[in-house]
C-alpha atoms as a PDB file:
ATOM      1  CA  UNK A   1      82.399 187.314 135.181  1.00  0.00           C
ATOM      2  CA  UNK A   2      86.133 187.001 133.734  1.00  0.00           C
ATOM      3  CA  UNK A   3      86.841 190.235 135.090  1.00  0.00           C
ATOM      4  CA  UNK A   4      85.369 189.540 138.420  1.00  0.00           C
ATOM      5  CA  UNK A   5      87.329 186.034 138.662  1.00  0.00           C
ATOM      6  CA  UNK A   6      90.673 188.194 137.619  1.00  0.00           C
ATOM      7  CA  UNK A   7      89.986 190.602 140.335  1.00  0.00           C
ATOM      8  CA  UNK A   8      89.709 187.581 142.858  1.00  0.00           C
ATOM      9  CA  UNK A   9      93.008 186.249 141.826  1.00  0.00           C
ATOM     10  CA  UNK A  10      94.513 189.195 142.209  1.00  0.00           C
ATOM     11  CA  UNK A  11      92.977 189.977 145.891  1.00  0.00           C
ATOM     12  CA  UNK A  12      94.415 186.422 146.899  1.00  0.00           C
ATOM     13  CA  UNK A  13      97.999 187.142 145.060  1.00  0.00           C
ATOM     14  CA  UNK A  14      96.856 183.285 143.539  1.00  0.00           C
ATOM     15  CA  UNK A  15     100.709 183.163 141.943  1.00  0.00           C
ATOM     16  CA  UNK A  16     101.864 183.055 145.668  1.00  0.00           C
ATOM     17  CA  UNK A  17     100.748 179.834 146.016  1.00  0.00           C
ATOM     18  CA  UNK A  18     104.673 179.497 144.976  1.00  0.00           C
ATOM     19  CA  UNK A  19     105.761 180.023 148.295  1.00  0.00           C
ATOM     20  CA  UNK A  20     103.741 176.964 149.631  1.00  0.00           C
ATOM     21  CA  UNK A  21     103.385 174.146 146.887  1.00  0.00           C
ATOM     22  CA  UNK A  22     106.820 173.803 146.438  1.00  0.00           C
ATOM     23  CA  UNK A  23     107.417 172.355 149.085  1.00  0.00           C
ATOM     24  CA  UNK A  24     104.815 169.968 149.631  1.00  0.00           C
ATOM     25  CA  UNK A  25     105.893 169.087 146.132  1.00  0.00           C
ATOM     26  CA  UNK A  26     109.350 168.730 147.905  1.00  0.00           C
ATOM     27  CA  UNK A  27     107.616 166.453 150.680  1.00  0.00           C
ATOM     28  CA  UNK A  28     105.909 164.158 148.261  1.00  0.00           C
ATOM     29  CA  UNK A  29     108.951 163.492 146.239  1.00  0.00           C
ATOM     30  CA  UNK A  30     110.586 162.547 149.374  1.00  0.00           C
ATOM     31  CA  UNK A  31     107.641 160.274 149.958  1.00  0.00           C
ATOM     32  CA  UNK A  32     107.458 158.784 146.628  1.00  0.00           C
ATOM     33  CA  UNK A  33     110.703 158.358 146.703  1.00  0.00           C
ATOM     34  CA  UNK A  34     110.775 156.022 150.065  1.00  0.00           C
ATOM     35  CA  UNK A  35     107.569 154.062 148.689  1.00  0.00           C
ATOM     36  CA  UNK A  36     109.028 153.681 144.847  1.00  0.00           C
ATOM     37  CA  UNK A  37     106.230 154.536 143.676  1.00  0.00           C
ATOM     38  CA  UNK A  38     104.831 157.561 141.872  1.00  0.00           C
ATOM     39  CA  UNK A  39     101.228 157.819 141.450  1.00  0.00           C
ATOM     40  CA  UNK A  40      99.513 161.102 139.569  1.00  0.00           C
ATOM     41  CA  UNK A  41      96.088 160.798 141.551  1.00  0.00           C
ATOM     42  CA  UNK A  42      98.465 161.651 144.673  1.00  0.00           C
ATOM     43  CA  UNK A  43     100.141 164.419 142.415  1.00  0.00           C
ATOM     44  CA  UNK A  44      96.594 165.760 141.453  1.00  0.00           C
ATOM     45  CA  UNK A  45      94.776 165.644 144.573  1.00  0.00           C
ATOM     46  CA  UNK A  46      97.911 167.428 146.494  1.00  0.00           C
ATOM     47  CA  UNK A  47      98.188 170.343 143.839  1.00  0.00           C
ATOM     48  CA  UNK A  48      93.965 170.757 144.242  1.00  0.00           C
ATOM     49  CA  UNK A  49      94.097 170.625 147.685  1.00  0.00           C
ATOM     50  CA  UNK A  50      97.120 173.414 147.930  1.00  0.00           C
ATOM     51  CA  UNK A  51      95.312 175.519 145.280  1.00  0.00           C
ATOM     52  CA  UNK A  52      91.783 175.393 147.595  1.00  0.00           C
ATOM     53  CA  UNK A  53      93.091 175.475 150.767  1.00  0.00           C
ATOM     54  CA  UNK A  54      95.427 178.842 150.084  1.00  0.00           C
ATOM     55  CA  UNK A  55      92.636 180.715 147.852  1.00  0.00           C
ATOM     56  CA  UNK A  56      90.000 179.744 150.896  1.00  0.00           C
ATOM     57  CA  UNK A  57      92.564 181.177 153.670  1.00  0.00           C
ATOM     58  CA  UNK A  58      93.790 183.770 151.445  1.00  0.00           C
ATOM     59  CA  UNK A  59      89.844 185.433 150.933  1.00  0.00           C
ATOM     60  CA  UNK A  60      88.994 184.643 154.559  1.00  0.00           C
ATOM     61  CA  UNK A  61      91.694 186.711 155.579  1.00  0.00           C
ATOM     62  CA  UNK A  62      90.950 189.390 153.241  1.00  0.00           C
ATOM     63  CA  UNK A  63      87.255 189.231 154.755  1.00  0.00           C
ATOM     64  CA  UNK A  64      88.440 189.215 158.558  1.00  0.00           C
ATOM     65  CA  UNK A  65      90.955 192.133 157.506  1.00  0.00           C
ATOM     66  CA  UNK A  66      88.532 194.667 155.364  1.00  0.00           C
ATOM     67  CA  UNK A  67      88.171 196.893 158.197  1.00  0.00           C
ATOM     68  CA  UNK A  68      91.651 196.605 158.913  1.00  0.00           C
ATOM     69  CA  UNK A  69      92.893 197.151 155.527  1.00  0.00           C
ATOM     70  CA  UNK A  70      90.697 200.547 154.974  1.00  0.00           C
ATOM     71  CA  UNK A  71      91.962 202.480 157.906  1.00  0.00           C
ATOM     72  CA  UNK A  72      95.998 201.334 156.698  1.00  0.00           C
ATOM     73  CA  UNK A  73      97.446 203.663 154.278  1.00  0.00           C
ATOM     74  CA  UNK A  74      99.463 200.784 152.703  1.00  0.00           C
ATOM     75  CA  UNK A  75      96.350 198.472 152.113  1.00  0.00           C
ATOM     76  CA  UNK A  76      93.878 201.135 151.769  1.00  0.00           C
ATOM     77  CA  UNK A  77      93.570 200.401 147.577  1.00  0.00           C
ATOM     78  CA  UNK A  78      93.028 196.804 148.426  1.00  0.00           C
ATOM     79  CA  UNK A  79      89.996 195.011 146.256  1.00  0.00           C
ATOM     80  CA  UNK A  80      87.294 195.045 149.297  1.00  0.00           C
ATOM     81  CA  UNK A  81      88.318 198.814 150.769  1.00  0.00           C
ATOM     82  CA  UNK A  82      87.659 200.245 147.339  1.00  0.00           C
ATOM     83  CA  UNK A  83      84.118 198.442 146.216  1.00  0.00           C
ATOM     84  CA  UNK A  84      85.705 196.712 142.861  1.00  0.00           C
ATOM     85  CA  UNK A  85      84.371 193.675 145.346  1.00  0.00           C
ATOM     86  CA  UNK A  86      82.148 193.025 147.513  1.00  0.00           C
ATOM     87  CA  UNK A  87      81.789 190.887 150.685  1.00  0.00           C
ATOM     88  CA  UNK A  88      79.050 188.716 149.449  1.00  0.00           C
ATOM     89  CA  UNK A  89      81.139 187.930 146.274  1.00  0.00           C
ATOM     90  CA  UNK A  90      84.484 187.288 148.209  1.00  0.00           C
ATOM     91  CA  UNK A  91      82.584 185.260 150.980  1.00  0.00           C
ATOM     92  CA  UNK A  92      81.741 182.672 148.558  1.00  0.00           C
ATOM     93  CA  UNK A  93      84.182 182.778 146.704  1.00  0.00           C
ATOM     94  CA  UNK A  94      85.969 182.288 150.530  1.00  0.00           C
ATOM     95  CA  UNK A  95      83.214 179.077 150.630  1.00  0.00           C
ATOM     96  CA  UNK A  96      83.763 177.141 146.845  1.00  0.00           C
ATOM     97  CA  UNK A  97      87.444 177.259 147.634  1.00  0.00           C
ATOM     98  CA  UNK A  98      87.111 175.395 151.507  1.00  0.00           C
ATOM     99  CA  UNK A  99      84.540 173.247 149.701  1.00  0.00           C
ATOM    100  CA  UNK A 100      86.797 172.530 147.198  1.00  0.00           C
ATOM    101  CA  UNK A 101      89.519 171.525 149.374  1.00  0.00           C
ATOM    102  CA  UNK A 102      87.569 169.444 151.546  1.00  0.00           C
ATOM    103  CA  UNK A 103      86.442 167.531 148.463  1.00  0.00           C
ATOM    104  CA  UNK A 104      90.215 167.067 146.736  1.00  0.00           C
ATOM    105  CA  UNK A 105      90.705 164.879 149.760  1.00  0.00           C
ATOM    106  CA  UNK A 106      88.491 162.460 148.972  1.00  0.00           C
ATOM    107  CA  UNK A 107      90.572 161.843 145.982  1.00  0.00           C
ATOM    108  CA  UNK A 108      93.219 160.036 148.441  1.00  0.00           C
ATOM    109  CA  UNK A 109      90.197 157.503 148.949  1.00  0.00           C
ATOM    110  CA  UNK A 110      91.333 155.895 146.085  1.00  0.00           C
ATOM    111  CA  UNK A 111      94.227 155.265 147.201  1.00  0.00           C
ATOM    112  CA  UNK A 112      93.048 153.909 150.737  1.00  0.00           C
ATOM    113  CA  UNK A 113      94.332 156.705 152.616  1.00  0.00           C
ATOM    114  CA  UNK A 114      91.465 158.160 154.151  1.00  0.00           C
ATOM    115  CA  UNK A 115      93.636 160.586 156.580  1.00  0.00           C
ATOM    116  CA  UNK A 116      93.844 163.455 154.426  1.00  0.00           C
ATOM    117  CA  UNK A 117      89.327 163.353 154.263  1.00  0.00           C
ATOM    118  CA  UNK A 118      89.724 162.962 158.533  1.00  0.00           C
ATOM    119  CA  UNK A 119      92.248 165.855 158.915  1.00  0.00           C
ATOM    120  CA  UNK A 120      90.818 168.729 156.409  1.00  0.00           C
ATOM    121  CA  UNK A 121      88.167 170.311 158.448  1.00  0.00           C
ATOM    122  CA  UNK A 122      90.744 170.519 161.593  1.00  0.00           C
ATOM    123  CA  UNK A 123      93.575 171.768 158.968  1.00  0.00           C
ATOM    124  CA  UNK A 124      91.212 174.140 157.490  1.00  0.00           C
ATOM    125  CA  UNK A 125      89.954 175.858 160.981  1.00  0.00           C
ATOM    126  CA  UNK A 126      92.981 176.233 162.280  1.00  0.00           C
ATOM    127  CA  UNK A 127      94.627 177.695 158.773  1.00  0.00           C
ATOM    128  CA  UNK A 128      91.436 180.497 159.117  1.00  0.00           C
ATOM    129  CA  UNK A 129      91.649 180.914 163.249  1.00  0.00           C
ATOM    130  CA  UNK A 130      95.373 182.859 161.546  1.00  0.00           C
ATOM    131  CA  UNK A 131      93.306 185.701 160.259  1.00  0.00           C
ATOM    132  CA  UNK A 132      92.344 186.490 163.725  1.00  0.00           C
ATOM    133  CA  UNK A 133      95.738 186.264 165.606  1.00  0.00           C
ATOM    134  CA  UNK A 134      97.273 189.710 165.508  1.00  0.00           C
ATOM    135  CA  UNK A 135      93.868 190.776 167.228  1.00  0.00           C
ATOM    136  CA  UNK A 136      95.866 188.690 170.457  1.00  0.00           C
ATOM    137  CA  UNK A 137      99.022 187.853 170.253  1.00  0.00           C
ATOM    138  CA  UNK A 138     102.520 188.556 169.110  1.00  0.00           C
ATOM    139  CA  UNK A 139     103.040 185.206 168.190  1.00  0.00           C
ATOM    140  CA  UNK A 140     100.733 185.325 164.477  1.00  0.00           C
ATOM    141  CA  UNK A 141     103.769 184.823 162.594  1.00  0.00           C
ATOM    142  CA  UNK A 142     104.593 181.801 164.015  1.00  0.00           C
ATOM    143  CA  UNK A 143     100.801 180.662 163.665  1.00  0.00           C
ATOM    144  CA  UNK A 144     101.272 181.446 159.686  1.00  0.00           C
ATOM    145  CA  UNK A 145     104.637 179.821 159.913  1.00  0.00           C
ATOM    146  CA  UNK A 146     102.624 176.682 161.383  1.00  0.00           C
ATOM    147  CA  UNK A 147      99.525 177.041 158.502  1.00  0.00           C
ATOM    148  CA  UNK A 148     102.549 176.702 155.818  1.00  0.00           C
ATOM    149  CA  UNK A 149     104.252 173.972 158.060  1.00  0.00           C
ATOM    150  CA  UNK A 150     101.279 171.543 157.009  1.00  0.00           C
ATOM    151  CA  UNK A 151     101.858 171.996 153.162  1.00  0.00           C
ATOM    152  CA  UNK A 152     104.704 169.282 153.699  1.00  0.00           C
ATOM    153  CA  UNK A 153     103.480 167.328 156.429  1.00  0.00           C
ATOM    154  CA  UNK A 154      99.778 167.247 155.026  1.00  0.00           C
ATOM    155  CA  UNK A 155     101.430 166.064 151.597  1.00  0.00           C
ATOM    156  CA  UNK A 156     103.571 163.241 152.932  1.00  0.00           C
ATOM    157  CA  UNK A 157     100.274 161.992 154.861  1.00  0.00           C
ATOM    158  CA  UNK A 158      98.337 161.894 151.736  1.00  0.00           C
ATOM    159  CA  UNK A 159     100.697 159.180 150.307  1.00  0.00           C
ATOM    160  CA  UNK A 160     102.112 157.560 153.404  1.00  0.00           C
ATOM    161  CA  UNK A 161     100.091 158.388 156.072  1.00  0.00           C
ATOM    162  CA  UNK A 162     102.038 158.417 159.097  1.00  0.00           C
ATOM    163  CA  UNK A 163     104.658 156.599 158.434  1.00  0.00           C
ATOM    164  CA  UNK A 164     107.751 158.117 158.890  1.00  0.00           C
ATOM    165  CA  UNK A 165     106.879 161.356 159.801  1.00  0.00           C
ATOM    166  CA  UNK A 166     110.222 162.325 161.014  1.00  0.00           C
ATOM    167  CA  UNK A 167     111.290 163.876 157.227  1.00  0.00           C
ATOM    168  CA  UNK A 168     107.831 166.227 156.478  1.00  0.00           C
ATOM    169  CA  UNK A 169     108.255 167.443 160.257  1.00  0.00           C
ATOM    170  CA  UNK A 170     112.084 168.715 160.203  1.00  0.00           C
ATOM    171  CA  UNK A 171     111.041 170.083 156.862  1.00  0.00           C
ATOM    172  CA  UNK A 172     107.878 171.427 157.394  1.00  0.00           C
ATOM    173  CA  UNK A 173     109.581 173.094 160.941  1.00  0.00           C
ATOM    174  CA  UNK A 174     112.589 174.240 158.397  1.00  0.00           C
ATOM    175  CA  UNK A 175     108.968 176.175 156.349  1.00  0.00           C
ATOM    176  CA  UNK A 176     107.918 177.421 160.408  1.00  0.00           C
ATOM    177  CA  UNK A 177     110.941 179.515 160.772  1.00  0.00           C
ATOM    178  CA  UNK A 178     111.226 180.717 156.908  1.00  0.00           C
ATOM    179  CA  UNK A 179     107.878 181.992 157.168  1.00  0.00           C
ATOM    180  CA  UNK A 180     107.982 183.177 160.405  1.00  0.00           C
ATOM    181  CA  UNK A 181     111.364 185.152 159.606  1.00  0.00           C
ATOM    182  CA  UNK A 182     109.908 187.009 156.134  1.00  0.00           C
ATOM    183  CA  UNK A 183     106.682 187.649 157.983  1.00  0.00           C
ATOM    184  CA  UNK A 184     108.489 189.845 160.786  1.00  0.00           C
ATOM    185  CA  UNK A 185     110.249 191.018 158.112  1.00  0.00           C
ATOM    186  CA  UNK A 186     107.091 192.310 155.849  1.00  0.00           C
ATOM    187  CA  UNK A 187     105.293 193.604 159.311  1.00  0.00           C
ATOM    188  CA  UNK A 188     107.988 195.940 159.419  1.00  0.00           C
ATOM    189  CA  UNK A 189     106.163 198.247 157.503  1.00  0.00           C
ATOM    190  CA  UNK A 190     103.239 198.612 159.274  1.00  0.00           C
ATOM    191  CA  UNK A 191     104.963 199.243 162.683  1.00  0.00           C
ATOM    192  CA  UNK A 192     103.554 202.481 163.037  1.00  0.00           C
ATOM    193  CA  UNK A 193      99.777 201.503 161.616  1.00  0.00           C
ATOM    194  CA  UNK A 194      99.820 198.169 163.918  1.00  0.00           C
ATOM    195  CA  UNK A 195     100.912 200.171 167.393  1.00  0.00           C
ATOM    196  CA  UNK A 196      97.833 202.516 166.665  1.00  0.00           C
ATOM    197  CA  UNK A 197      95.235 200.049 166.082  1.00  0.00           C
ATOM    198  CA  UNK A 198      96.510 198.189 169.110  1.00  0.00           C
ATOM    199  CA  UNK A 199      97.205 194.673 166.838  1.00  0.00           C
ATOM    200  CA  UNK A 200     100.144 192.692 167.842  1.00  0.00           C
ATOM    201  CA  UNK A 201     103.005 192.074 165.898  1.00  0.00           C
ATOM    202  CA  UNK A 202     106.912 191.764 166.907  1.00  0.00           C
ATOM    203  CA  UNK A 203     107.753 194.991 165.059  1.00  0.00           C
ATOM    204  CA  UNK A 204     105.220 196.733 166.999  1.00  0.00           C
ATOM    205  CA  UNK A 205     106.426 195.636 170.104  1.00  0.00           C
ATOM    206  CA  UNK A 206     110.264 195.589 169.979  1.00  0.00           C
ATOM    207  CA  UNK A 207     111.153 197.386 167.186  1.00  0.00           C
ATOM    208  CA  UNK A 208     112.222 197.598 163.532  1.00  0.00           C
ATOM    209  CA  UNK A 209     115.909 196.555 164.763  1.00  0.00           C
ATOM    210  CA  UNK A 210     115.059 193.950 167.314  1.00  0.00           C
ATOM    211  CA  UNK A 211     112.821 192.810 164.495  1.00  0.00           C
ATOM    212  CA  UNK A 212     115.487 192.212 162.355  1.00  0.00           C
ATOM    213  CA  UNK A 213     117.478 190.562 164.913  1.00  0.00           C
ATOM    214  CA  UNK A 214     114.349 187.920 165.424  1.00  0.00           C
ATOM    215  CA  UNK A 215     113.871 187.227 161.797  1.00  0.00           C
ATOM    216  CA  UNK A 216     117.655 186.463 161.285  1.00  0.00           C
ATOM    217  CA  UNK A 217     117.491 183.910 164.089  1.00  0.00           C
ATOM    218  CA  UNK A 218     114.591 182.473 162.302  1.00  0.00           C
ATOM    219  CA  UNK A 219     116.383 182.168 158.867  1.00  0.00           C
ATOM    220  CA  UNK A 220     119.403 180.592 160.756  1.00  0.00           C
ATOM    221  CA  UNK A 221     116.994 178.165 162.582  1.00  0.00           C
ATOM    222  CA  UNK A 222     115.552 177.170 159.187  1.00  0.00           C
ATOM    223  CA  UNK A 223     119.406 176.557 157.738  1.00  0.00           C
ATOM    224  CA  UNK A 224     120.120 174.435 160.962  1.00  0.00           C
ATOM    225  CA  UNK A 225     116.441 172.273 160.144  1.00  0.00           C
ATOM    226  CA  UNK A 226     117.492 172.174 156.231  1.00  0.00           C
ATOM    227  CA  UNK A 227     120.809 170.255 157.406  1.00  0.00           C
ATOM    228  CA  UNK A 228     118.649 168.236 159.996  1.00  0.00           C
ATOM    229  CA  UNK A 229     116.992 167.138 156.936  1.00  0.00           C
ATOM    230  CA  UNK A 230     119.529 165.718 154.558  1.00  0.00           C
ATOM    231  CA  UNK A 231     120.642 164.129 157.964  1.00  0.00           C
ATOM    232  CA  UNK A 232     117.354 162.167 158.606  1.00  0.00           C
ATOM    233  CA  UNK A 233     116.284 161.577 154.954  1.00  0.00           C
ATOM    234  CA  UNK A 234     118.743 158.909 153.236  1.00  0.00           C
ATOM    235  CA  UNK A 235     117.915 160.076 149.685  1.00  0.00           C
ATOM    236  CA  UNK A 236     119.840 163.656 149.777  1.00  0.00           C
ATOM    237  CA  UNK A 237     123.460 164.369 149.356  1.00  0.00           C
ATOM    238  CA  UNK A 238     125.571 166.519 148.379  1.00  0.00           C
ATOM    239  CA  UNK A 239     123.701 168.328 145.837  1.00  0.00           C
ATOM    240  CA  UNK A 240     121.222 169.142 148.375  1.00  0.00           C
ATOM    241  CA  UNK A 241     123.802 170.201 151.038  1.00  0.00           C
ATOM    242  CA  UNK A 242     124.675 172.943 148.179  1.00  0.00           C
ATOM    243  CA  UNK A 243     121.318 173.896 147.537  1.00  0.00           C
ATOM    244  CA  UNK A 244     121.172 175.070 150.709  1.00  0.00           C
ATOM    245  CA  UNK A 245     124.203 176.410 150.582  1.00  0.00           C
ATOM    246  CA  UNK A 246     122.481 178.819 147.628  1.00  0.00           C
ATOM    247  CA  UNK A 247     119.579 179.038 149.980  1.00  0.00           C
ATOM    248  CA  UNK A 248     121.492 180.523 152.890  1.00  0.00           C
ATOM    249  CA  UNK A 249     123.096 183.013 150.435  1.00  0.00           C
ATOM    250  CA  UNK A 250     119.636 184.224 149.283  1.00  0.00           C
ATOM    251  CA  UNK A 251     118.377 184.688 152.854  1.00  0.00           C
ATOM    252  CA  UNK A 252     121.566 186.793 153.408  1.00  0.00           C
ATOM    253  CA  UNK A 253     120.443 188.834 150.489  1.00  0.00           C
ATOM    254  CA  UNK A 254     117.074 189.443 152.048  1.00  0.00           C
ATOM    255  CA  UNK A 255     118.327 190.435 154.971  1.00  0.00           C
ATOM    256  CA  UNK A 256     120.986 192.832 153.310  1.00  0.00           C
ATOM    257  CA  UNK A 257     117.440 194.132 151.328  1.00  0.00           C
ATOM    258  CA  UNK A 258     116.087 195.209 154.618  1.00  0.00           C
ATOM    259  CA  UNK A 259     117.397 197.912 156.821  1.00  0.00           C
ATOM    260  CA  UNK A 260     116.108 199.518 160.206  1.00  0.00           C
ATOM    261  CA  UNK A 261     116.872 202.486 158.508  1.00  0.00           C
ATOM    262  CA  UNK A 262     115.140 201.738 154.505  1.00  0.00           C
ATOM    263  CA  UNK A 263     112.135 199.535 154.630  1.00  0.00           C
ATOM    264  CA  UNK A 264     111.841 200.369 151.211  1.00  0.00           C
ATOM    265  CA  UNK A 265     113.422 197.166 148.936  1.00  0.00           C
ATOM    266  CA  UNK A 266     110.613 194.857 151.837  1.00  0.00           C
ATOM    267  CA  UNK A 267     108.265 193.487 148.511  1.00  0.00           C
ATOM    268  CA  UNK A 268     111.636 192.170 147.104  1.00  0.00           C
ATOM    269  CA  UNK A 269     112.880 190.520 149.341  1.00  0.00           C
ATOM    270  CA  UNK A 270     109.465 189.383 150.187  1.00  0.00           C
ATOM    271  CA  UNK A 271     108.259 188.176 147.273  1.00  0.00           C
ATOM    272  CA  UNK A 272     111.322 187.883 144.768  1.00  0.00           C
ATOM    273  CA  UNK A 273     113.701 185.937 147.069  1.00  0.00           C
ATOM    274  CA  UNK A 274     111.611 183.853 148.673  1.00  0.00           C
ATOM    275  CA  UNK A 275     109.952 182.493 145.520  1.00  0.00           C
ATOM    276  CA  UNK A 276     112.946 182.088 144.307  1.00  0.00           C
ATOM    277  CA  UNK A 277     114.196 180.422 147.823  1.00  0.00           C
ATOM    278  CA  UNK A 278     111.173 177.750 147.708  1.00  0.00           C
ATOM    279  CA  UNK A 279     111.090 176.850 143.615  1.00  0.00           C
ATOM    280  CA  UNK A 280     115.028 176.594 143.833  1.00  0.00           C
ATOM    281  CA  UNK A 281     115.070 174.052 146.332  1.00  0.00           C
ATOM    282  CA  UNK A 282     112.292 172.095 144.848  1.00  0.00           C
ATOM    283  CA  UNK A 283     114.538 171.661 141.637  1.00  0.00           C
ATOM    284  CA  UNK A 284     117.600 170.966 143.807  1.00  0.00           C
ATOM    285  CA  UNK A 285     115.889 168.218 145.488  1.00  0.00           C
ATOM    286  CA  UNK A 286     114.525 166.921 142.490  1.00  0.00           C
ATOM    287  CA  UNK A 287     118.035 166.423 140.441  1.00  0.00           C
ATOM    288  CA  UNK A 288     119.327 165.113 143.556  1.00  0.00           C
ATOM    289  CA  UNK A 289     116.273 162.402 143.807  1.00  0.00           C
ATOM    290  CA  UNK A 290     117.237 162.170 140.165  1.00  0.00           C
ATOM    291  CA  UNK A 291     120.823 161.696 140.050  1.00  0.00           C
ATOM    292  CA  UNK A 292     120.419 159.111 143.115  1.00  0.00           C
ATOM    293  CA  UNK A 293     117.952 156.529 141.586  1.00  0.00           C
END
């Protein structure tokens, strides 16, 4: 049973739940911050939620993908392809996980903010329908870009409901275009694979270079929202503004990782940089939240 559960984790690559949490993390700090009030049932229910509703996505799309995965060299040794699990065991694991999430929002009952119960199902559909996107449209990127878009906007609902919406949504849009611009990015590889099975993807369509072009704009777009956001909130300065400075230095470094020519350095800029990217500016914005009582 340990070993199975170990094997699960790994399928779902559970410690990148780091590229998501942070910054709904970010989000509800913001929140807490314009209500003056912390509260740790908020604090728990948000972490549970994040930790459910990425494990549940995470082994749907590893269900919806098995075929896929098989026939691609570069997934091929994945945990379903192989046997070390099987489809019964991942599917409900897939089903404990949504059930799980759907039940952390009740936790924001106690705190009369019944929103985050209304809005799971709906969040949690359309977080799945992603697994089924490349079958249709170019666009899937984006739709993952959107999925991690609600970490920050579902967080700031679950402790203000929708009041002033106007921070998570620059933010989450700032998570949109990060996303969107490191998922072109990891596509890359499978340019060849993705143009033979007919799925769409940007790479397949345009290019390895044009690729490159599209992701940059996307990074860029996510600086511009990242300024839009110390604009609009009124509890970030100048420590922020330098944080992103560091953040726009790192994306430069991704994008000096990955070369039309040498897809090779695409896992570290993938996942070193951008962990690095969202847990950085978590801590920024929390000594700047702290330095500014």
């Amino acid at each position: 049973m340990v070993h199975r559960i170990r094997m699960l984790l790994e399928m779902i690559r559970f410690s990148h739940t780091l590229f998501a949490l942070p910054f709904a993390l970010l989000s509800a700090a913001l929140a807490w911050k314009g209500k003056n009030e912390f509260s740790w049932i908020e604090l728990s229910g948000i972490v549970a939620c994040m930790v459910f509703a990425r494990s549940a996505a995470m082994a749907f799309n590893r269900l919806t993908d098995r075929g896929i995965d098989a026939a691609n060299p570069r997934t091929a040794q994945r945990h379903l392809p192989v046997g070390q699990l099987s489809t019964a065991n991942v599917a409900l694991f897939a089903m404990i996980c949504g059930a799980g999430f759907v039940a952390s929002t009740f936790i924001f009952l106690l705190r009369d903010n019944a929103w985050p119960a209304l809005l799971a199902v709906p969040v949690l559909g359309f977080i799945f329908i992603y697994s089924y996107t490349k079958r249709f449209t170019v666009l899937s990127h984006f739709w993952l870009g959107v999925s991690l878009m609600l970490a920050p906007v579902a967080a700031w609902i679950a402790i203000r409901g929708l009041n002033g919406l106007a921070t998570p949504l620059v933010l989450g849009s700032a998570v949109l275009f990060w996303v969107a611009g490191f998922d072109i990015l990891y596509a890359c590889q499978d340019i060849d694979f993705d143009r033979l099975a007919g799925l769409f993807s940007i790479p397949s369509r345009i290019g390895v270079q044009g690729s490159l072009w599209v992701a940059l704009l996307c990074h860029l777009v996510m600086l511009g929202l990242l300024v839009c956001l110390w604009a609009v909130s009124p509890h970030l300065g100048w420590i922020y503004l330098v944080g992103v400075g560091c953040v726009a230095v790192l994306l430069a470094y991704e994008h000096w990782l990955v070369r039309p020519d040498d897809l090779t350095r695409v896992n570290q800029a993938f996942f070193h940089v951008n962990g690095i990217i969202s847990v950085g500016l978590l801590l920024v914005v929390l000594l700047q939240l702290a330095v500014n009582p």
